[in-house]
PDB file of N, CA and C in Angstrom:
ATOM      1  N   UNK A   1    -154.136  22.458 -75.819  1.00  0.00           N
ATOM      2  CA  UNK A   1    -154.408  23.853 -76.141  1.00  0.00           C
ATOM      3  C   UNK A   1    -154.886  23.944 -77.577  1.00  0.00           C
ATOM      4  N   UNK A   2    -155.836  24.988 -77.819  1.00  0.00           N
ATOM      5  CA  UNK A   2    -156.399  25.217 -79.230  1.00  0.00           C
ATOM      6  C   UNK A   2    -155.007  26.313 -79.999  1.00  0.00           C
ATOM      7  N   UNK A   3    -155.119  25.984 -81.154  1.00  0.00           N
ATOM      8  CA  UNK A   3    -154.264  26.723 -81.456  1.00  0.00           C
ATOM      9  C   UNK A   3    -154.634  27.792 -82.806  1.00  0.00           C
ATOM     10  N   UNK A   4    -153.945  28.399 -83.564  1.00  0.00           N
ATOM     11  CA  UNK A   4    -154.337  28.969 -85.083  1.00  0.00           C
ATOM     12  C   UNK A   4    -153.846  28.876 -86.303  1.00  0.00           C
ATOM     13  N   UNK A   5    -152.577  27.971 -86.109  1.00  0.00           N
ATOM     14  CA  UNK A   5    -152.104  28.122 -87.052  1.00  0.00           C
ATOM     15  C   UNK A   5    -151.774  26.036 -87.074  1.00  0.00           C
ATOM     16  N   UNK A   6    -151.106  25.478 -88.560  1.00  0.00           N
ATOM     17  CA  UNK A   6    -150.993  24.507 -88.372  1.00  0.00           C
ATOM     18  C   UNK A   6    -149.282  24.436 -88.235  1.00  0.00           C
ATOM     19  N   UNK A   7    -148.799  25.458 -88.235  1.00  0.00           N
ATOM     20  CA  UNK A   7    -147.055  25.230 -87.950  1.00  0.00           C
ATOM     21  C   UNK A   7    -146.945  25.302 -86.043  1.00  0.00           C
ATOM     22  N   UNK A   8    -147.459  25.962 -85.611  1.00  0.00           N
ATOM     23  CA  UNK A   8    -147.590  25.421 -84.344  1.00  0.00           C
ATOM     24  C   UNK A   8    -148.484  24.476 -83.809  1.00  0.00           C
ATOM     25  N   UNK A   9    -149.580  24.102 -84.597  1.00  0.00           N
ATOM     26  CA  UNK A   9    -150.113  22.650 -83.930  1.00  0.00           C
ATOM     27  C   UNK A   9    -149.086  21.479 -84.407  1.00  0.00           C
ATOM     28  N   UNK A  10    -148.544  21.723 -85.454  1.00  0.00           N
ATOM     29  CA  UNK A  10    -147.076  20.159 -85.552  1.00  0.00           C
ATOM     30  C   UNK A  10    -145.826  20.622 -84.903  1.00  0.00           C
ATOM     31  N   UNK A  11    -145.825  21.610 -84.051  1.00  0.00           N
ATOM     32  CA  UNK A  11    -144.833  21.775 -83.010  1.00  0.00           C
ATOM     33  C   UNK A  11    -145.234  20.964 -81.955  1.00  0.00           C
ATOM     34  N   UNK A  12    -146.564  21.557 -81.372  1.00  0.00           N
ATOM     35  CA  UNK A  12    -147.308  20.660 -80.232  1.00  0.00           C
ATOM     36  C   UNK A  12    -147.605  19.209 -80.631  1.00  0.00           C
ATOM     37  N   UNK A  13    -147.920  18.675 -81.999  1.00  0.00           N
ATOM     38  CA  UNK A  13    -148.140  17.183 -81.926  1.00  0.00           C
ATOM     39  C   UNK A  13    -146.239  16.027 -81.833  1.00  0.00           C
ATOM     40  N   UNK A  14    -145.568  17.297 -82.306  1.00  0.00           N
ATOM     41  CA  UNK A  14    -143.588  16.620 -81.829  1.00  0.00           C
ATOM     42  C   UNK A  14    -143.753  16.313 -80.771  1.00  0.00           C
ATOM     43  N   UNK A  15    -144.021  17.886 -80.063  1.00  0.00           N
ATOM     44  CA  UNK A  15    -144.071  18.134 -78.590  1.00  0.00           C
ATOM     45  C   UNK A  15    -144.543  16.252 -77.761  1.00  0.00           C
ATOM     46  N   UNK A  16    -146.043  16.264 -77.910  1.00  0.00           N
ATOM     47  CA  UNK A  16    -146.549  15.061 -77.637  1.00  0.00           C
ATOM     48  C   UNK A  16    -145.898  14.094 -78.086  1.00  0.00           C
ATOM     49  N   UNK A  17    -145.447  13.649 -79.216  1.00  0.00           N
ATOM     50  CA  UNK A  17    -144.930  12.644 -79.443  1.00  0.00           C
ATOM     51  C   UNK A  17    -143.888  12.309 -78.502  1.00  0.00           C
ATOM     52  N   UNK A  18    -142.515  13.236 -78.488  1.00  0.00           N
ATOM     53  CA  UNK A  18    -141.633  13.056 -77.774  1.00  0.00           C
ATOM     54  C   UNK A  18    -141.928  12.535 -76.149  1.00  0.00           C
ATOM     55  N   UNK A  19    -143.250  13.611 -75.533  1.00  0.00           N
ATOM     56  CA  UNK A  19    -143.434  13.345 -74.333  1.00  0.00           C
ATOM     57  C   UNK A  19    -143.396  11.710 -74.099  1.00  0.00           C
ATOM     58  N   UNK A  20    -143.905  11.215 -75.495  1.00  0.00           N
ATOM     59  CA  UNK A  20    -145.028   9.657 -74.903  1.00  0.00           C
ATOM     60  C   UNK A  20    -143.289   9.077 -75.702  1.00  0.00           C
ATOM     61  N   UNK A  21    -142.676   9.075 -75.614  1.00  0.00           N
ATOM     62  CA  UNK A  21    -141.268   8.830 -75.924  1.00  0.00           C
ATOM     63  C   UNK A  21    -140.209   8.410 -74.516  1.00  0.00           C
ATOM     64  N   UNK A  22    -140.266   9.939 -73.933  1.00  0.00           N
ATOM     65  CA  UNK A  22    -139.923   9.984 -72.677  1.00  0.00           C
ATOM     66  C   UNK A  22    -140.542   9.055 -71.831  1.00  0.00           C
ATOM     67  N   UNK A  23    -141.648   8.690 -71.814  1.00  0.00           N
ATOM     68  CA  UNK A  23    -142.788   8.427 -71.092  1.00  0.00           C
ATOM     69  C   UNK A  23    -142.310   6.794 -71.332  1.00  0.00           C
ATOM     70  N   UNK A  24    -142.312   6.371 -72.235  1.00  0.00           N
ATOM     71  CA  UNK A  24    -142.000   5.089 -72.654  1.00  0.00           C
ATOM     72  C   UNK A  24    -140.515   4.590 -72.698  1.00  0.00           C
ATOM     73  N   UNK A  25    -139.560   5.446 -72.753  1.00  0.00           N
ATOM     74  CA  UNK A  25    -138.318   5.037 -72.331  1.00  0.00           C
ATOM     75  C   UNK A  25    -137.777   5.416 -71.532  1.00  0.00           C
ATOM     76  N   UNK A  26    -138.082   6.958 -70.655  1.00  0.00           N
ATOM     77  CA  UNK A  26    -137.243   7.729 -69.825  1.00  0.00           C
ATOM     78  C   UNK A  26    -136.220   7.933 -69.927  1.00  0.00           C
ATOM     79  N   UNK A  27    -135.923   7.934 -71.631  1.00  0.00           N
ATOM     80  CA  UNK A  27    -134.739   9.168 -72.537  1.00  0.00           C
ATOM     81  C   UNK A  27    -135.290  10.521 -72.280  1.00  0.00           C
ATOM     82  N   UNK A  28    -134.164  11.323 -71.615  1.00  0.00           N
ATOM     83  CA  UNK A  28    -134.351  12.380 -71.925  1.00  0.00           C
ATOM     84  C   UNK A  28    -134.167  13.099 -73.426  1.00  0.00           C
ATOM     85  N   UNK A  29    -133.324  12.914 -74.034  1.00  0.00           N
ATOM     86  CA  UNK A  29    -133.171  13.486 -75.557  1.00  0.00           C
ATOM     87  C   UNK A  29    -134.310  13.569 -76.392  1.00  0.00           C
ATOM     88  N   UNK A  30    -135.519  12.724 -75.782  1.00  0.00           N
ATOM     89  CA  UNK A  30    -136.252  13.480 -76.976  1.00  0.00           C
ATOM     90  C   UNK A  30    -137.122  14.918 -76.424  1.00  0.00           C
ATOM     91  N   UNK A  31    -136.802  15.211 -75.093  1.00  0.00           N
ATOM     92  CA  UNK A  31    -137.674  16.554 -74.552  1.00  0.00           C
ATOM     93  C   UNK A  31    -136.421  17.365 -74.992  1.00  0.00           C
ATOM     94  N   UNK A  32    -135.359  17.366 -74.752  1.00  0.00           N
ATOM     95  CA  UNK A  32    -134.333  18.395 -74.808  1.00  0.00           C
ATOM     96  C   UNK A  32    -135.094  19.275 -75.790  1.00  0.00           C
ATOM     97  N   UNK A  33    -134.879  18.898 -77.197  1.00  0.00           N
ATOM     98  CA  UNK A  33    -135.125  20.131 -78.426  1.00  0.00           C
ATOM     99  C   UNK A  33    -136.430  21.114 -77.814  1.00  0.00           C
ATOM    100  N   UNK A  34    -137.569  20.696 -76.928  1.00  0.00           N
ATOM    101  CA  UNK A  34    -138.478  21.578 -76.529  1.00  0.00           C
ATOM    102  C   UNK A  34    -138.148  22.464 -75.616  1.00  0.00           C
ATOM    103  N   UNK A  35    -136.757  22.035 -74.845  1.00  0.00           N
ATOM    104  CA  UNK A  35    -136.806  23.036 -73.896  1.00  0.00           C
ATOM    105  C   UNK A  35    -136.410  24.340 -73.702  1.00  0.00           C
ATOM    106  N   UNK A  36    -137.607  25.628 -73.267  1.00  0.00           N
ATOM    107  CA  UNK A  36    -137.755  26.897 -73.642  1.00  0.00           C
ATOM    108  C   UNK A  36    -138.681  27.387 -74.812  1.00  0.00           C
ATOM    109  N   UNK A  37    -138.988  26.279 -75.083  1.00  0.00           N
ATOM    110  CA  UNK A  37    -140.304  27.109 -76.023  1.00  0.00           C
ATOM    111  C   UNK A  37    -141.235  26.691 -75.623  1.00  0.00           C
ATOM    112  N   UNK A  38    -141.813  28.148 -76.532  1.00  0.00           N
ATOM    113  CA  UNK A  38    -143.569  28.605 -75.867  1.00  0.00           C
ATOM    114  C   UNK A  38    -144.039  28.390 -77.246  1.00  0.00           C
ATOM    115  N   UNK A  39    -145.288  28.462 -77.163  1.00  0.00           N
ATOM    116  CA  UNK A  39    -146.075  28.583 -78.131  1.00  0.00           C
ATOM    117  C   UNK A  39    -147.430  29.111 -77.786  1.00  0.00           C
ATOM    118  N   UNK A  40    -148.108  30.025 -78.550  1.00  0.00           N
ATOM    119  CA  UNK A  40    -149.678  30.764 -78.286  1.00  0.00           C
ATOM    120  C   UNK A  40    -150.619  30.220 -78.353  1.00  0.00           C
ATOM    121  N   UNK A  41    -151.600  30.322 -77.650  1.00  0.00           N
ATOM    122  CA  UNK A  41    -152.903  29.608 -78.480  1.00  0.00           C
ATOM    123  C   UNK A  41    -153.729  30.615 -78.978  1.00  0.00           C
ATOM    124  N   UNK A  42    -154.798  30.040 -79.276  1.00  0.00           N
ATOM    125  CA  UNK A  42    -155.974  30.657 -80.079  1.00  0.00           C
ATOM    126  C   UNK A  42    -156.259  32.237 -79.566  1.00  0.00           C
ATOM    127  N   UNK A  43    -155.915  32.080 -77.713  1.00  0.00           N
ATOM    128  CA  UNK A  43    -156.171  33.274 -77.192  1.00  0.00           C
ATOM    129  C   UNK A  43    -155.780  34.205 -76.969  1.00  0.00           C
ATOM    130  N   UNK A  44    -154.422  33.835 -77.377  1.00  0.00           N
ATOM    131  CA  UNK A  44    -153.084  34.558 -77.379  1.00  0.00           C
ATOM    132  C   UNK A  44    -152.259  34.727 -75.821  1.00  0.00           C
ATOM    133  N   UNK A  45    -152.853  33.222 -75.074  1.00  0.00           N
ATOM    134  CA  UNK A  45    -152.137  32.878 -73.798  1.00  0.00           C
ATOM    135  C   UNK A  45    -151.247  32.180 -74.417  1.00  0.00           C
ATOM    136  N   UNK A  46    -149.780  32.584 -73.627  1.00  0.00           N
ATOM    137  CA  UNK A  46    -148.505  31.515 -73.705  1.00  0.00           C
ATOM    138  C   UNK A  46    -148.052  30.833 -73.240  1.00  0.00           C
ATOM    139  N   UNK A  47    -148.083  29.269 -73.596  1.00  0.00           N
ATOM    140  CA  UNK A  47    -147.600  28.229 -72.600  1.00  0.00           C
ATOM    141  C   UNK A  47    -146.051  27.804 -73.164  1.00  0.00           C
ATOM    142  N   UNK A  48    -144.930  27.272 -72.009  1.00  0.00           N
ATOM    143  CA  UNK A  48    -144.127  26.725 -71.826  1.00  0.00           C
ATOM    144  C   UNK A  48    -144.122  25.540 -72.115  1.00  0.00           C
ATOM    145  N   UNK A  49    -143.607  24.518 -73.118  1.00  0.00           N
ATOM    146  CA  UNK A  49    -143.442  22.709 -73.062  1.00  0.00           C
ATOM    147  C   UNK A  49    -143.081  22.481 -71.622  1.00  0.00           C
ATOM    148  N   UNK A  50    -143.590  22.038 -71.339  1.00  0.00           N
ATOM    149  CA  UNK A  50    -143.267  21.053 -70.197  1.00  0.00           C
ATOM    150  C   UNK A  50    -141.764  20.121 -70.285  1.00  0.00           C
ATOM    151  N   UNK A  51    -140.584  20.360 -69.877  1.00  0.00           N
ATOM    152  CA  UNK A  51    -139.647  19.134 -70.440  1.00  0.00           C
ATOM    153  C   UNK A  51    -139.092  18.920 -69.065  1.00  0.00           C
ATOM    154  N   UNK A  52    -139.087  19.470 -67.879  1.00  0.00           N
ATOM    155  CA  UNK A  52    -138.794  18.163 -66.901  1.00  0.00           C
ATOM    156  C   UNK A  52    -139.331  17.330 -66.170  1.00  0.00           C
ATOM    157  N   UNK A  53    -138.786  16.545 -66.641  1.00  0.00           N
ATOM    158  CA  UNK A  53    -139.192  14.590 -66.074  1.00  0.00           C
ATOM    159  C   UNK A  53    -139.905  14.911 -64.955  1.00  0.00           C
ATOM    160  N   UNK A  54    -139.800  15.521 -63.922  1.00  0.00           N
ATOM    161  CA  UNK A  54    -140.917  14.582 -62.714  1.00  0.00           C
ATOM    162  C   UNK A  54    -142.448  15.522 -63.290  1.00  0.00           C
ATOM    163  N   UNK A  55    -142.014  16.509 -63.620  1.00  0.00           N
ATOM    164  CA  UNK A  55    -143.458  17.410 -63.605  1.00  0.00           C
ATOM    165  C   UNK A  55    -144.507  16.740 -64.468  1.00  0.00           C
ATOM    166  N   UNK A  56    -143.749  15.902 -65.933  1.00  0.00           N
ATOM    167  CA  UNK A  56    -144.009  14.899 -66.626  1.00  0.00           C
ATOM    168  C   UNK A  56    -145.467  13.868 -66.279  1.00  0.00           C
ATOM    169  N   UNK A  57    -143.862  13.287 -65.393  1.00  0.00           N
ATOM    170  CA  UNK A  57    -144.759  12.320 -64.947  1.00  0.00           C
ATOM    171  C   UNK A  57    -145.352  12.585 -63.927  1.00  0.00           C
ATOM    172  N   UNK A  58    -145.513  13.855 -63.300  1.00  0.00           N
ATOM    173  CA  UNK A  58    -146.587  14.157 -61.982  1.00  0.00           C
ATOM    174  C   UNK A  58    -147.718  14.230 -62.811  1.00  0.00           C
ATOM    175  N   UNK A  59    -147.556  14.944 -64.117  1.00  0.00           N
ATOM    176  CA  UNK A  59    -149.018  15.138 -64.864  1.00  0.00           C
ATOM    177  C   UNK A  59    -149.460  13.998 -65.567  1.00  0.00           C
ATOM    178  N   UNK A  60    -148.498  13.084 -65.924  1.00  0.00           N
ATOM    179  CA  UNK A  60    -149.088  11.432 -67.187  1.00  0.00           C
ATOM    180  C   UNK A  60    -149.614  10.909 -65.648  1.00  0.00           C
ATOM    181  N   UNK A  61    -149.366  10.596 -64.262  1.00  0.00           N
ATOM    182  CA  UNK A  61    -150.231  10.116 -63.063  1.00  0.00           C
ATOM    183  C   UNK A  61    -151.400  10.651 -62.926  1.00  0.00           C
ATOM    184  N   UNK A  62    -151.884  12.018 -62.987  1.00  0.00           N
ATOM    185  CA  UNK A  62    -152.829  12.331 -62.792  1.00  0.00           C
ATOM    186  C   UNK A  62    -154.178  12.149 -63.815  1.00  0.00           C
ATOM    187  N   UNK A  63    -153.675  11.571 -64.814  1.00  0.00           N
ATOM    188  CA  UNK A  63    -154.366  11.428 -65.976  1.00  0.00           C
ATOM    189  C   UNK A  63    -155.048  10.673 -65.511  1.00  0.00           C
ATOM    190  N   UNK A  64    -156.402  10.060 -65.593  1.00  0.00           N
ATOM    191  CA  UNK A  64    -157.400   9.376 -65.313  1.00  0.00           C
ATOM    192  C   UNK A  64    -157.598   8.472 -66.513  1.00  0.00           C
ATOM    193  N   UNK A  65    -157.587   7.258 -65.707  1.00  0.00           N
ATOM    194  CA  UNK A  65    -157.445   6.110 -66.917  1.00  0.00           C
ATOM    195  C   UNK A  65    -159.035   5.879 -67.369  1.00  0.00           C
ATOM    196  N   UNK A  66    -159.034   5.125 -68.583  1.00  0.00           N
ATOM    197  CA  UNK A  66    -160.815   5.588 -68.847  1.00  0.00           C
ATOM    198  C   UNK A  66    -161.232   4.319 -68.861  1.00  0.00           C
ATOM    199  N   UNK A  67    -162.645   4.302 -68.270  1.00  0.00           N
ATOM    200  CA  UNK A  67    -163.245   3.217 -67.345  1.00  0.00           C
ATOM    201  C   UNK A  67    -163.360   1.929 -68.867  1.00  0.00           C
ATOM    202  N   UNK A  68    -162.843   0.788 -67.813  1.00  0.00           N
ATOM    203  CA  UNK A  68    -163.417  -0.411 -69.201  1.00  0.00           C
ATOM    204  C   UNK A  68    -164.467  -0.964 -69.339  1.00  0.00           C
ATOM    205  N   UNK A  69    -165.302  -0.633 -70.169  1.00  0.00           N
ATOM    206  CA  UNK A  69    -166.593  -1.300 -69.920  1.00  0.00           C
ATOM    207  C   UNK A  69    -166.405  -2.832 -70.775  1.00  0.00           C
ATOM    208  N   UNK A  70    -167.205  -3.740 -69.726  1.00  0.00           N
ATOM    209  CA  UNK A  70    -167.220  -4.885 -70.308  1.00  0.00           C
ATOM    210  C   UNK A  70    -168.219  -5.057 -71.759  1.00  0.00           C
ATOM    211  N   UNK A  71    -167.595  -5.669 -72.328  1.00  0.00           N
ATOM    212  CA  UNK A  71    -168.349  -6.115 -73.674  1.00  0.00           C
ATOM    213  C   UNK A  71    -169.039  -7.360 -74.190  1.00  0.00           C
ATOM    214  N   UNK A  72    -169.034  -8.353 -72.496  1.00  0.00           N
ATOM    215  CA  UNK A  72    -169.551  -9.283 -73.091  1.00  0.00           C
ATOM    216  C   UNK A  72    -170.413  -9.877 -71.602  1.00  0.00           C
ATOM    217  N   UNK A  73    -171.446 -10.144 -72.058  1.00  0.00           N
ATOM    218  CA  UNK A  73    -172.012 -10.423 -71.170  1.00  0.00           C
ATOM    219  C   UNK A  73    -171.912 -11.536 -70.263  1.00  0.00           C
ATOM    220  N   UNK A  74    -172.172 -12.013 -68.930  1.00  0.00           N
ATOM    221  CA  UNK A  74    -171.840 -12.994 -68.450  1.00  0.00           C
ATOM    222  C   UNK A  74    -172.484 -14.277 -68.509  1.00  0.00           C
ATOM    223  N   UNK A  75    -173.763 -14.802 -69.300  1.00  0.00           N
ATOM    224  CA  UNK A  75    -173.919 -15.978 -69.963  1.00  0.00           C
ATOM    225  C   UNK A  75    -175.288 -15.614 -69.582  1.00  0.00           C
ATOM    226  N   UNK A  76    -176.132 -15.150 -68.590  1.00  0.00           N
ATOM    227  CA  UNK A  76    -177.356 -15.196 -67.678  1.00  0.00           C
ATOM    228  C   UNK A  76    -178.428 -14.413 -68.357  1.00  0.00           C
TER     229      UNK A  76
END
Protein backbone atom coordinates (compact mmCIF):
# COMPACT_ATOMS: atom_id res chain seq x y z
CA UNK A 1 0.00 0.00 0.00
CA UNK A 2 1.10 3.68 -0.78
CA UNK A 3 1.09 5.56 2.09
CA UNK A 4 1.63 9.59 3.39
CA UNK A 5 3.27 9.78 6.01
CA UNK A 6 6.77 8.13 7.06
CA UNK A 7 5.51 7.06 10.73
CA UNK A 8 3.17 4.76 9.14
CA UNK A 9 5.33 3.51 6.31
CA UNK A 10 7.93 2.18 9.40
CA UNK A 11 4.85 0.68 10.92
CA UNK A 12 4.24 -1.25 7.60
CA UNK A 13 8.08 -1.95 6.94
CA UNK A 14 7.95 -3.77 11.15
CA UNK A 15 4.81 -5.00 9.87
CA UNK A 16 6.86 -6.84 6.89
CA UNK A 17 9.68 -7.56 8.70
CA UNK A 18 7.95 -9.51 11.35
CA UNK A 19 5.78 -11.25 8.62
CA UNK A 20 9.16 -12.65 6.87
CA UNK A 21 10.02 -13.59 10.64
CA UNK A 22 6.95 -15.61 11.05
CA UNK A 23 7.48 -16.84 7.68
CA UNK A 24 10.95 -18.05 8.52
CA UNK A 25 10.38 -19.45 11.89
CA UNK A 26 6.61 -19.90 12.45
CA UNK A 27 6.92 -17.82 15.81
CA UNK A 28 4.01 -16.38 16.35
CA UNK A 29 5.30 -13.44 18.71
CA UNK A 30 6.53 -11.48 16.23
CA UNK A 31 2.80 -10.86 14.49
CA UNK A 32 1.17 -10.55 17.94
CA UNK A 33 2.18 -6.63 18.50
CA UNK A 34 0.24 -6.05 14.91
CA UNK A 35 -2.71 -7.55 15.85
CA UNK A 36 -5.75 -5.02 15.31
CA UNK A 37 -4.14 -2.40 13.66
CA UNK A 38 -5.04 -0.57 10.70
CA UNK A 39 -3.33 1.81 9.02
CA UNK A 40 -4.52 4.40 5.91
CA UNK A 41 -3.15 4.81 2.80
CA UNK A 42 -2.62 7.56 0.50
CA UNK A 43 -6.43 7.18 -0.27
CA UNK A 44 -7.64 7.17 2.85
CA UNK A 45 -8.69 3.26 2.45
CA UNK A 46 -8.09 1.22 5.70
CA UNK A 47 -6.35 -1.90 5.84
CA UNK A 48 -6.05 -4.47 8.72
CA UNK A 49 -2.25 -6.30 9.29
CA UNK A 50 -2.78 -9.45 8.38
CA UNK A 51 -1.55 -11.59 11.66
CA UNK A 52 -3.10 -15.00 11.27
CA UNK A 53 -0.82 -17.70 10.23
CA UNK A 54 -2.72 -19.58 7.57
CA UNK A 55 -4.07 -16.39 5.77
CA UNK A 56 -0.18 -15.63 5.89
CA UNK A 57 0.85 -18.21 4.37
CA UNK A 58 -2.23 -18.63 1.94
CA UNK A 59 -0.91 -15.20 0.64
CA UNK A 60 3.41 -15.82 0.87
CA UNK A 61 1.97 -19.25 -1.63
CA UNK A 62 0.38 -17.26 -3.92
CA UNK A 63 3.24 -15.07 -4.49
CA UNK A 64 4.74 -15.89 -7.80
CA UNK A 65 8.27 -16.77 -7.72
CA UNK A 66 10.26 -14.67 -10.37
CA UNK A 67 11.41 -16.48 -13.40
CA UNK A 68 15.40 -17.36 -13.40
CA UNK A 69 16.88 -16.42 -16.28
CA UNK A 70 19.96 -18.19 -17.16
CA UNK A 71 23.14 -16.19 -17.34
CA UNK A 72 25.36 -18.22 -19.01
CA UNK A 73 25.31 -19.55 -22.06
CA UNK A 74 25.58 -23.16 -23.02
CA UNK A 75 29.06 -23.30 -24.86
CA UNK A 76 27.40 -23.39 -28.72
Amino acid sequence: IEVNDSRTASLVGRYHNAVKQFLNTGDLKHLKKFAKIKVRDSNGKTHKLETNKRKIIEINERIEEPEFYEIYGDGT
